[in-house]
C-alpha atoms as a PDB file:
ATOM      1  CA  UNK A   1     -58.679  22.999  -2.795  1.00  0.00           C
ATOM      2  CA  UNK A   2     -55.099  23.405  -2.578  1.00  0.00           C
ATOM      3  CA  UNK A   3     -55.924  25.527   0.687  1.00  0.00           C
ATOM      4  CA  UNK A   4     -57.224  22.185   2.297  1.00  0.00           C
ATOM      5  CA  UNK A   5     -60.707  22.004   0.460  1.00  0.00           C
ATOM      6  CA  UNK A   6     -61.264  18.222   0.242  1.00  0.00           C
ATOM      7  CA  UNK A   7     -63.965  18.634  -2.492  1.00  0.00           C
ATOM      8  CA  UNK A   8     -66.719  21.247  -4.626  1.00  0.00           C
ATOM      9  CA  UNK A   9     -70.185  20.854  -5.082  1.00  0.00           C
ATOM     10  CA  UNK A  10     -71.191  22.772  -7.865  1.00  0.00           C
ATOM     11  CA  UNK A  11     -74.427  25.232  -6.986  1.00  0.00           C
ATOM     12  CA  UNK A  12     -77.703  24.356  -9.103  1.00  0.00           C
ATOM     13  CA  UNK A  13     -78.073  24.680 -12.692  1.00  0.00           C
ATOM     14  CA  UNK A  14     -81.871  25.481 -13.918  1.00  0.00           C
ATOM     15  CA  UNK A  15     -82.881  23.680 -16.987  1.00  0.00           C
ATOM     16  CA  UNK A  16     -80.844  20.560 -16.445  1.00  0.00           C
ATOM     17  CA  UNK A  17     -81.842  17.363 -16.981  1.00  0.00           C
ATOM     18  CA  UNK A  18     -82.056  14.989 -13.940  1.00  0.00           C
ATOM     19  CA  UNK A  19     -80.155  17.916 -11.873  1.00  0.00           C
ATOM     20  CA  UNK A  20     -82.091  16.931  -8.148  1.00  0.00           C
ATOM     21  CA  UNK A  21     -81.294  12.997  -8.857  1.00  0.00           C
ATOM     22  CA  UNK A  22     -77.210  13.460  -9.885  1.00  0.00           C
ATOM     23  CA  UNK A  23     -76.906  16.677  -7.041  1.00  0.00           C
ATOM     24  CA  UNK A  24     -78.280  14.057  -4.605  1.00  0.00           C
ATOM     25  CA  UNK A  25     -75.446  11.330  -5.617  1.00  0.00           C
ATOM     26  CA  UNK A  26     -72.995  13.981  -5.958  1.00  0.00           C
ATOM     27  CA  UNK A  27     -73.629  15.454  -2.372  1.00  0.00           C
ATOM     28  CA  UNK A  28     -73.856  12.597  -0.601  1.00  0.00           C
ATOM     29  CA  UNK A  29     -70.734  11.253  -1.808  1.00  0.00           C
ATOM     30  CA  UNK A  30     -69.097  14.846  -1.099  1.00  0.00           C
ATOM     31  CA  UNK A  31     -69.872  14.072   2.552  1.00  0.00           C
ATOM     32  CA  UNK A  32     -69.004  10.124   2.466  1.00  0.00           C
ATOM     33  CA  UNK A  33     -65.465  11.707   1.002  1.00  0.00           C
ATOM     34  CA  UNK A  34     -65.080  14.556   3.648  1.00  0.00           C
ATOM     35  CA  UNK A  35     -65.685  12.145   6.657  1.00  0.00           C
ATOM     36  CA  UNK A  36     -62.774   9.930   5.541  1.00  0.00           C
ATOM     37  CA  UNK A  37     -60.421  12.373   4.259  1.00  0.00           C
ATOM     38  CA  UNK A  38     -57.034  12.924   6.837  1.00  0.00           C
ATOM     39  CA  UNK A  39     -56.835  16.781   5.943  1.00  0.00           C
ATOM     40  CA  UNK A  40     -53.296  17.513   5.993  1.00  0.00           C
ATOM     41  CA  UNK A  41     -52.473  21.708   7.820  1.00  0.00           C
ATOM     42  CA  UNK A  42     -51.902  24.814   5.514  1.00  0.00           C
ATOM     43  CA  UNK A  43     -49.426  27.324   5.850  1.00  0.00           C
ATOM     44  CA  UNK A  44     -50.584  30.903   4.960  1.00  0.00           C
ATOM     45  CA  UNK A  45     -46.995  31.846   5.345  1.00  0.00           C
ATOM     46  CA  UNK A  46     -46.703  32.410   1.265  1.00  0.00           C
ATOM     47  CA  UNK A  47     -48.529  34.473  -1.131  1.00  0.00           C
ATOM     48  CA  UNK A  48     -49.646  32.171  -3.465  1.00  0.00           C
ATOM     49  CA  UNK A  49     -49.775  35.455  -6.247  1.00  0.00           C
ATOM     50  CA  UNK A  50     -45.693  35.460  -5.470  1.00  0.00           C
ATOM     51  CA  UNK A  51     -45.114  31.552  -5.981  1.00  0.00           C
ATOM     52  CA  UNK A  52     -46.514  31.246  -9.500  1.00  0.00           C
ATOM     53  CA  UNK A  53     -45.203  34.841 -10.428  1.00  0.00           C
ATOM     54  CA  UNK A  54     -41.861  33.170  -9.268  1.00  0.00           C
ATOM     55  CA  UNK A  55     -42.169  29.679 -10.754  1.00  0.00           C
ATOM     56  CA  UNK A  56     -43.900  30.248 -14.090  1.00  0.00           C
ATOM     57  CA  UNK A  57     -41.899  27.767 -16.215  1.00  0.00           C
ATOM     58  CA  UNK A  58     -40.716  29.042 -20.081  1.00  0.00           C
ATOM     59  CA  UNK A  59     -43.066  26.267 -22.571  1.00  0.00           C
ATOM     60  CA  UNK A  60     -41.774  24.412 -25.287  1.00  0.00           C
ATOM     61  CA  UNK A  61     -43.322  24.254 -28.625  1.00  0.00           C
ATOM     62  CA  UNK A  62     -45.292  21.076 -28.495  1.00  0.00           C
ATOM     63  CA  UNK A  63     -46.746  20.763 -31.681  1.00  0.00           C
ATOM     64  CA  UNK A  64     -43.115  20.362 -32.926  1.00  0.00           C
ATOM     65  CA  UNK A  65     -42.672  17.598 -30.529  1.00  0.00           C
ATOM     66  CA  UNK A  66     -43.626  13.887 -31.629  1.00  0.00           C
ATOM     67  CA  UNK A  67     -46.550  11.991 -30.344  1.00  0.00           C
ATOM     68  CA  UNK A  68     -45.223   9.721 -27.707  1.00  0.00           C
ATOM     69  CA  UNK A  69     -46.585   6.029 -28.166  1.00  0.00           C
ATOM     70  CA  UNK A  70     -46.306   5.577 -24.570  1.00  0.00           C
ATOM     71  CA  UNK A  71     -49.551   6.710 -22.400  1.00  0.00           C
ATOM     72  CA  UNK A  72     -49.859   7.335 -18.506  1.00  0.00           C
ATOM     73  CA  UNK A  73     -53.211   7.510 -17.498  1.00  0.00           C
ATOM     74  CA  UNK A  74     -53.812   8.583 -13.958  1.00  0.00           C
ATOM     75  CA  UNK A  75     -57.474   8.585 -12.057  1.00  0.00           C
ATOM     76  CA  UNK A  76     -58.013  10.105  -9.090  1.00  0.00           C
ATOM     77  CA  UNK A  77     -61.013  11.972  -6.014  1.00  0.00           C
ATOM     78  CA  UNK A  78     -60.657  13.249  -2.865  1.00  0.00           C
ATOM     79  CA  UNK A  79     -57.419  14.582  -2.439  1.00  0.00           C
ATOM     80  CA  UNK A  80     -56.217  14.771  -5.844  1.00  0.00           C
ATOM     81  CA  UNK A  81     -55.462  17.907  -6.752  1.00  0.00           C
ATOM     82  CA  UNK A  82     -52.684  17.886  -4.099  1.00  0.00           C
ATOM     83  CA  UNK A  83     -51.185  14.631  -5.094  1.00  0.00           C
ATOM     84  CA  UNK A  84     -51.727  15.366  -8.944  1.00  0.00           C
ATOM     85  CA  UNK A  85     -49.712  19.046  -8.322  1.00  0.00           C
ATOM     86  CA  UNK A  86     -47.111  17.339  -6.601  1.00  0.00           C
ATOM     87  CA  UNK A  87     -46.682  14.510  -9.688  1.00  0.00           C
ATOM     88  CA  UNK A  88     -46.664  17.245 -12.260  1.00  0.00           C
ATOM     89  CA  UNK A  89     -44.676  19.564 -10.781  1.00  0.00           C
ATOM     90  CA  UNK A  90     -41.916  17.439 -11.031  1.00  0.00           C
ATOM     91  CA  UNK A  91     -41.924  16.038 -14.499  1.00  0.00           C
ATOM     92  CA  UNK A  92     -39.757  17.912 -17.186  1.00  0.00           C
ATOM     93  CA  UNK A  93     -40.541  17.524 -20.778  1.00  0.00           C
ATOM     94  CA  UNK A  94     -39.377  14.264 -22.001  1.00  0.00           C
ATOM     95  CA  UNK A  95     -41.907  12.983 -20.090  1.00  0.00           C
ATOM     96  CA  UNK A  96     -44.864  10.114 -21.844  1.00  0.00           C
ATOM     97  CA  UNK A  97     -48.185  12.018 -22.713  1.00  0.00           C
ATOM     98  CA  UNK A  98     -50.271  11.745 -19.689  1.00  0.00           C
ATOM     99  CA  UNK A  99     -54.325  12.173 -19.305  1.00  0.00           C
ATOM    100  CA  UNK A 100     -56.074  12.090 -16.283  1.00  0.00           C
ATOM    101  CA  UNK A 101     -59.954  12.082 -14.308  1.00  0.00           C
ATOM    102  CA  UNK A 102     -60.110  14.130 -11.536  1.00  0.00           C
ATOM    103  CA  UNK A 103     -63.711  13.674 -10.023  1.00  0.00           C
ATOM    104  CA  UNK A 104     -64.246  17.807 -10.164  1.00  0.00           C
ATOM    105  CA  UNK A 105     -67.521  19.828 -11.520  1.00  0.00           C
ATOM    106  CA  UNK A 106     -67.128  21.797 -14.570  1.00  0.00           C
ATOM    107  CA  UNK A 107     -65.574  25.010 -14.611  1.00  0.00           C
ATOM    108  CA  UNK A 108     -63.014  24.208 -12.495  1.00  0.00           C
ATOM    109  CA  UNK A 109     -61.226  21.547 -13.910  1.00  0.00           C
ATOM    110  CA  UNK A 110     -59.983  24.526 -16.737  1.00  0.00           C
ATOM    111  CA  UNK A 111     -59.084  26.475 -13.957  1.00  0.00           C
ATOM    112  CA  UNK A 112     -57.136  23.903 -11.696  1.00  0.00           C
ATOM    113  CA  UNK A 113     -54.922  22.631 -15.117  1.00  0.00           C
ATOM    114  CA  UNK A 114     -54.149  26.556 -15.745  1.00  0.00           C
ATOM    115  CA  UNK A 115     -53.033  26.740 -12.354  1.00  0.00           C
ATOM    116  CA  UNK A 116     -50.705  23.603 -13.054  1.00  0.00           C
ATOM    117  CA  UNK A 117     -49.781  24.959 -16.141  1.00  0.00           C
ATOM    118  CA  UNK A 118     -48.521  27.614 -14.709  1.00  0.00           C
ATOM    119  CA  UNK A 119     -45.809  26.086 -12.217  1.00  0.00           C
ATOM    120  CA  UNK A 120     -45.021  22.992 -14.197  1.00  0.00           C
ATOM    121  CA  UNK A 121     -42.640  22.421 -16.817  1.00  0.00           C
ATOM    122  CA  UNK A 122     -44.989  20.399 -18.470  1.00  0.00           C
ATOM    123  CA  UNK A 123     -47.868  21.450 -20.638  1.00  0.00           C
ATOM    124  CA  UNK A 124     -51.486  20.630 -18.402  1.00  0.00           C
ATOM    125  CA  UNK A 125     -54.132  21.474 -20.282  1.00  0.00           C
ATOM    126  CA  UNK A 126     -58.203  20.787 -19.958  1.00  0.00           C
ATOM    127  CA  UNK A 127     -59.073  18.153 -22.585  1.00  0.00           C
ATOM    128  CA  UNK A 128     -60.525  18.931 -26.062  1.00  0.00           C
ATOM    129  CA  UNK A 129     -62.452  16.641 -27.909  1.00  0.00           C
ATOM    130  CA  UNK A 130     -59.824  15.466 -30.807  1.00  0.00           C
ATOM    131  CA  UNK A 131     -56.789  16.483 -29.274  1.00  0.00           C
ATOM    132  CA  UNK A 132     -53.842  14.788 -29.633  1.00  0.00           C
ATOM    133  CA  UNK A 133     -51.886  13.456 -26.980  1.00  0.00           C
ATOM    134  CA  UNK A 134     -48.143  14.733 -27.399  1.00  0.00           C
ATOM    135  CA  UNK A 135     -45.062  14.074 -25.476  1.00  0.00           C
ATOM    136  CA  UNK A 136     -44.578  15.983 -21.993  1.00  0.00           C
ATOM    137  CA  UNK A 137     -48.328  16.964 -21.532  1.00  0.00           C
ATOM    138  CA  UNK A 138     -51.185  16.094 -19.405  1.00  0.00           C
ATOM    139  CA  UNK A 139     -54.317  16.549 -20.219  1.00  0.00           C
ATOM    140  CA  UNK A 140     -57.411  16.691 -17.383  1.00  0.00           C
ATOM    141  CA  UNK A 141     -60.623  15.469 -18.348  1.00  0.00           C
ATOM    142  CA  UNK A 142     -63.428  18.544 -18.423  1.00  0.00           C
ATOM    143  CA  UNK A 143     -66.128  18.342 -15.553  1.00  0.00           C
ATOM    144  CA  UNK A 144     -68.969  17.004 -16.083  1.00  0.00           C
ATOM    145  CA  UNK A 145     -67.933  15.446 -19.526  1.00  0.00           C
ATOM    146  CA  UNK A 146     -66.176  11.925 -19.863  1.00  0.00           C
ATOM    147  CA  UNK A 147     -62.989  11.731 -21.748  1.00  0.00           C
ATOM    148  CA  UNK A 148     -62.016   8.590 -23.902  1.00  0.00           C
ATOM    149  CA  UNK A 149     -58.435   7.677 -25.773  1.00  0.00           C
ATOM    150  CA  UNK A 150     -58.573   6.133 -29.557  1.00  0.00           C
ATOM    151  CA  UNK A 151     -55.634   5.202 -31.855  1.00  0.00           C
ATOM    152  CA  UNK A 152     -55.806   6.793 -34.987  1.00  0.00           C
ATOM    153  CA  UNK A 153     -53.022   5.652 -37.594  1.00  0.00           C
ATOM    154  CA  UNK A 154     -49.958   5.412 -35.061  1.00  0.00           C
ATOM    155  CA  UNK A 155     -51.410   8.536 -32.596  1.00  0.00           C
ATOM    156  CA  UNK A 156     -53.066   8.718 -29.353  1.00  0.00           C
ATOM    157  CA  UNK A 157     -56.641  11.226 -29.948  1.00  0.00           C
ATOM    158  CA  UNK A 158     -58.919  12.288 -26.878  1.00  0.00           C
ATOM    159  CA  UNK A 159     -62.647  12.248 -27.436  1.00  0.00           C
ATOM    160  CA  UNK A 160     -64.333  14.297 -24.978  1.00  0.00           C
ATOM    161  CA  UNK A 161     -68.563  13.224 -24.393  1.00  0.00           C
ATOM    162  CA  UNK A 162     -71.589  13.137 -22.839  1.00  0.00           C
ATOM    163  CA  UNK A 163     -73.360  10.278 -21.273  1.00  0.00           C
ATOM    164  CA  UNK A 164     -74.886   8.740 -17.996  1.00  0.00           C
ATOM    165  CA  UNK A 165     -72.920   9.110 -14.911  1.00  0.00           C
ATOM    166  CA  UNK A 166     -70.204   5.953 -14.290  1.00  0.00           C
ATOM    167  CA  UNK A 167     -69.873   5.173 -11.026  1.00  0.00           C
ATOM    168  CA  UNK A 168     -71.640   8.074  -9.777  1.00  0.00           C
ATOM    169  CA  UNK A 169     -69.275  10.532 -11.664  1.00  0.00           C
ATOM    170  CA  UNK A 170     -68.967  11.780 -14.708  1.00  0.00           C
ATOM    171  CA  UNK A 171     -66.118  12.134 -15.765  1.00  0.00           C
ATOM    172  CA  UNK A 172     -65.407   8.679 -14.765  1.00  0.00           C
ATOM    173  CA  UNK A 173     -62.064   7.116 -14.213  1.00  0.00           C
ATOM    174  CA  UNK A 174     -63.640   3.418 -15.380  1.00  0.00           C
ATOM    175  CA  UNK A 175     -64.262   5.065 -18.644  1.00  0.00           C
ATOM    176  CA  UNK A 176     -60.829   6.750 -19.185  1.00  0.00           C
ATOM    177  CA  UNK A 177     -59.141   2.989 -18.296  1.00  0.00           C
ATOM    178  CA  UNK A 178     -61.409   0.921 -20.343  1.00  0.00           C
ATOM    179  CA  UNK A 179     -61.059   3.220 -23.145  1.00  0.00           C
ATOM    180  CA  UNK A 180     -56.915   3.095 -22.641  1.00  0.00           C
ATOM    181  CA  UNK A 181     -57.001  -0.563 -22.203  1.00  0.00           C
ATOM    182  CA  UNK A 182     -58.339  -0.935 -25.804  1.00  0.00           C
ATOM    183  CA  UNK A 183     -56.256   1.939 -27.620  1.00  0.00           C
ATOM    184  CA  UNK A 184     -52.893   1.736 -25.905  1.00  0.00           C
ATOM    185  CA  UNK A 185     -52.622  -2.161 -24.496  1.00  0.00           C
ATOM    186  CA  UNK A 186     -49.102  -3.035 -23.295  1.00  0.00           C
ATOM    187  CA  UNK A 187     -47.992   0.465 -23.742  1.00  0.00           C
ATOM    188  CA  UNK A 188     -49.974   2.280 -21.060  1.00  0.00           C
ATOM    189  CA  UNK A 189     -49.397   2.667 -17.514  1.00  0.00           C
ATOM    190  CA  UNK A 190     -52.144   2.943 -15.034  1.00  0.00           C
ATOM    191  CA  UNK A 191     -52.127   5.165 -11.806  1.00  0.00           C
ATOM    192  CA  UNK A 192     -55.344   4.944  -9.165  1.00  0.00           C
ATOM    193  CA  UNK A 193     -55.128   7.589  -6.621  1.00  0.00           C
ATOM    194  CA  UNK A 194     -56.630   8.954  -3.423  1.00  0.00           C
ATOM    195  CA  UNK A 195     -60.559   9.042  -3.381  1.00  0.00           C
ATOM    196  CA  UNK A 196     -63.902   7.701  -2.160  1.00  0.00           C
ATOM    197  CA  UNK A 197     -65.332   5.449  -3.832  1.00  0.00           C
ATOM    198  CA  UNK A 198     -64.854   2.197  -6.546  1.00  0.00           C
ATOM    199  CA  UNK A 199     -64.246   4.336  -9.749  1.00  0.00           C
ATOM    200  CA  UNK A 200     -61.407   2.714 -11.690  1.00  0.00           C
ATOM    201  CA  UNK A 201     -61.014  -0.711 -10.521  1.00  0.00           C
ATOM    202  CA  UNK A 202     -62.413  -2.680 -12.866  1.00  0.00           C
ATOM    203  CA  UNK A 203     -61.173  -0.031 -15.758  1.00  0.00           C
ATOM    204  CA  UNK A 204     -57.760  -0.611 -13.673  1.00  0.00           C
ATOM    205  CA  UNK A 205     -58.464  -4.153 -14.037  1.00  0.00           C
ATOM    206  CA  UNK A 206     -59.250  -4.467 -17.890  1.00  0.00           C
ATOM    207  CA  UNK A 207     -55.674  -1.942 -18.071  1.00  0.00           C
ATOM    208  CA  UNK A 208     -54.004  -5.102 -16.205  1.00  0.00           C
ATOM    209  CA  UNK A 209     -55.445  -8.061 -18.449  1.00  0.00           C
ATOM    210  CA  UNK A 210     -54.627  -5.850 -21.621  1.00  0.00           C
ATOM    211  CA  UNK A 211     -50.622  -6.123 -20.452  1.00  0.00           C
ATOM    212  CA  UNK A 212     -50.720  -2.488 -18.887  1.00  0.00           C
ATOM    213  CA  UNK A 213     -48.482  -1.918 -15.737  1.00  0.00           C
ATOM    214  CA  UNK A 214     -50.578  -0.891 -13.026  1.00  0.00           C
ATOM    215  CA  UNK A 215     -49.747   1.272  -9.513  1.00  0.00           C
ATOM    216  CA  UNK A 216     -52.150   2.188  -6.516  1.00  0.00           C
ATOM    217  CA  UNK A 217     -51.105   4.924  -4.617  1.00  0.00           C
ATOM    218  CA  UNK A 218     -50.240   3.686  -1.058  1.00  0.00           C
ATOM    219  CA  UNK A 219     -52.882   4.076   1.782  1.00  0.00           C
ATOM    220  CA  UNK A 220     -50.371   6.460   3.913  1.00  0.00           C
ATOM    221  CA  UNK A 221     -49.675   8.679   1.479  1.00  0.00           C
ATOM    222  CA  UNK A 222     -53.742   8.801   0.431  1.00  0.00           C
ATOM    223  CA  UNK A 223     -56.582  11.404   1.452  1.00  0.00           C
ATOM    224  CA  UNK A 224     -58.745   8.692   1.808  1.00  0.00           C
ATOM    225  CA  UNK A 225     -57.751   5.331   0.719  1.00  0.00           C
ATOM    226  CA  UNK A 226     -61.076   4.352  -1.288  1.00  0.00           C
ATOM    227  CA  UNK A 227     -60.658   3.865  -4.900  1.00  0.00           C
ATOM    228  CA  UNK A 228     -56.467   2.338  -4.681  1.00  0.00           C
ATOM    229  CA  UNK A 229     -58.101  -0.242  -2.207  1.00  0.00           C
ATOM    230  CA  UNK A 230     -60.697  -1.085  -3.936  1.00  0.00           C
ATOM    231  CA  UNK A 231     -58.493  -1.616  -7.582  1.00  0.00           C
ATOM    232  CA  UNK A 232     -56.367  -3.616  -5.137  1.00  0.00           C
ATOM    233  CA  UNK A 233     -59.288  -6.123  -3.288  1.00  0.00           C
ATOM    234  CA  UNK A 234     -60.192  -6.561  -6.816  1.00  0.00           C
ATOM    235  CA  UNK A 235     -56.600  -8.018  -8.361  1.00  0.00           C
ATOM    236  CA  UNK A 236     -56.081  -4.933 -10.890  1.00  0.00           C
ATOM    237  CA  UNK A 237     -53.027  -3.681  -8.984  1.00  0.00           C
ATOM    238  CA  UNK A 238     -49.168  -4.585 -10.021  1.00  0.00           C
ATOM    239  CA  UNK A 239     -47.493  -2.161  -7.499  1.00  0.00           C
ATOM    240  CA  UNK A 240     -48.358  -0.568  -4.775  1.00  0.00           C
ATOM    241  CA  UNK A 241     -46.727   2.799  -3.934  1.00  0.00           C
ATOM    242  CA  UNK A 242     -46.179   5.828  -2.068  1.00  0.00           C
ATOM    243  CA  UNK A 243     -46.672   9.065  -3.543  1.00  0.00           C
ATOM    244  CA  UNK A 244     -43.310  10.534  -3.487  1.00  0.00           C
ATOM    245  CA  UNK A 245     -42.060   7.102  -5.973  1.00  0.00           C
ATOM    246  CA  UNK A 246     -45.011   7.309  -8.455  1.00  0.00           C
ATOM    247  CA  UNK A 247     -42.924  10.577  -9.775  1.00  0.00           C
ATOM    248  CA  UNK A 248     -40.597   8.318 -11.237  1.00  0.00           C
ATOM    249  CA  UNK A 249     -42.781   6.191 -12.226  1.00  0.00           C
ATOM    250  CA  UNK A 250     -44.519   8.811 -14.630  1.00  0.00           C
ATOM    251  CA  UNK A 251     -41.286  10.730 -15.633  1.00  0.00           C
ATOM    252  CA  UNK A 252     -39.104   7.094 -16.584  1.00  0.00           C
ATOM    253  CA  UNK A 253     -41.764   4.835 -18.509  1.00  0.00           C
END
């Protein structure tokens, strides 16, 4: 995907449950998304092998490091991966805990947040059911699993489930925002990014009315400007804003 890919559909799985009737969602919106998207031109200039062999980034020890009681919770689709690489890339440590849906089959959501992982400062992880959320880390939500945030005592957890697909996805960004909305109130941000699609507005919404600050990425900077217009038709939108000032955004809450 970072070579220009605007999406993945995942090839069959035998044995699982209601496969043809979620495939059929999942592939038509694949195509819906593709059709939109404004693909932005690759350089095969660079060996990718030589640019995280060069930027690997020395990790702190974060269980030493206190649980933040600030939360960033970012959704995103189509187009994501870019715009969520060039967010994390830029964050250093000190950073509020961040967790994140990115509309992605399973499989590859481990593999994109090791590939973060590996040029950020930052820790980017795939989520595990009962981990905590800790200061300068993001955590991406497994594929085909949705990912919840509880308060327990003074601490942000992740829960990590199954369940019925949320706006045609699952993971669903709706279900990350409601879930934040209730466990983190006033002290969560909310980012909707580029993708096709409604998921997250009314999550974005409930964010909003629970005293969150919310931000829609800007429809220039977007892949395809789906799900930030639709959180802003509905009223769940403080700011809108390019990409490149979202950075700060994350980095300074």
């Amino acid at each position: 995907m970072k070579l220009g890919a605007v999406d993945i559909i995942e090839k069959p799985k035998v044995g699982l449950k209601n496969f043809l009737e979620e495939s059929e969602i999942l592939f038509i919106d694949s195509v819906r998304a593709a059709s939109n998207a404004r693909v932005k031109t690759h350089s095969f200039q660079n060996d990718d092998s030589k640019f995280f062999e060069n930027h690997k980034q020395p990790k702190t020890d974060f269980s030493k490091i206190d649980t933040t009681d600030k939360l960033i919770a970012i959704g995103t689709s189509t187009g994501g991966t870019q715009a969520l690489e060039f967010i994390l890339t830029q964050l250093n440590i000190h950073c509020p805990g961040i967790v994140i849906v990115q509309h992605m089959p399973e499989k590859f959501t481990e593999a994109f947040a090791n590939r973060l992982n590996q040029v950020c400062k930052i820790q980017v992880k795939e989520a595990k059911d009962g981990d905590r959320v800790q200061l300068g880390s993001a955590y991406i939500a497994p594929g085909n699993k949705h990912m919840e945030i509880y308060l327990s005592g003074a601490q942000f957890h992740i829960r990590v489930l199954d369940g019925p697909l949320v706006n045609r996805h699952r993971p669903s960004v709706d279900t990350l925002f409601h879930s934040v909305a209730k466990a983190a109130g006033k002290n969560a941000k909310g980012i909707i990014m580029t993708g096709m699609g409604n998921d997250g507005a009314n999550g974005l919404l409930k964010m909003k009315q629970s005293g969150a600050h919310t931000i829609a990425q800007d429809e220039a900077s977007c892949v395809v400007f789906g799900m930030p217009k639709e959180a802003i038709l509905k009223g769940a939108v403080n700011t809108i804003l390019p990409l490149s000032k979202i950075v700060g955004e994350v980095q300074y809450f």
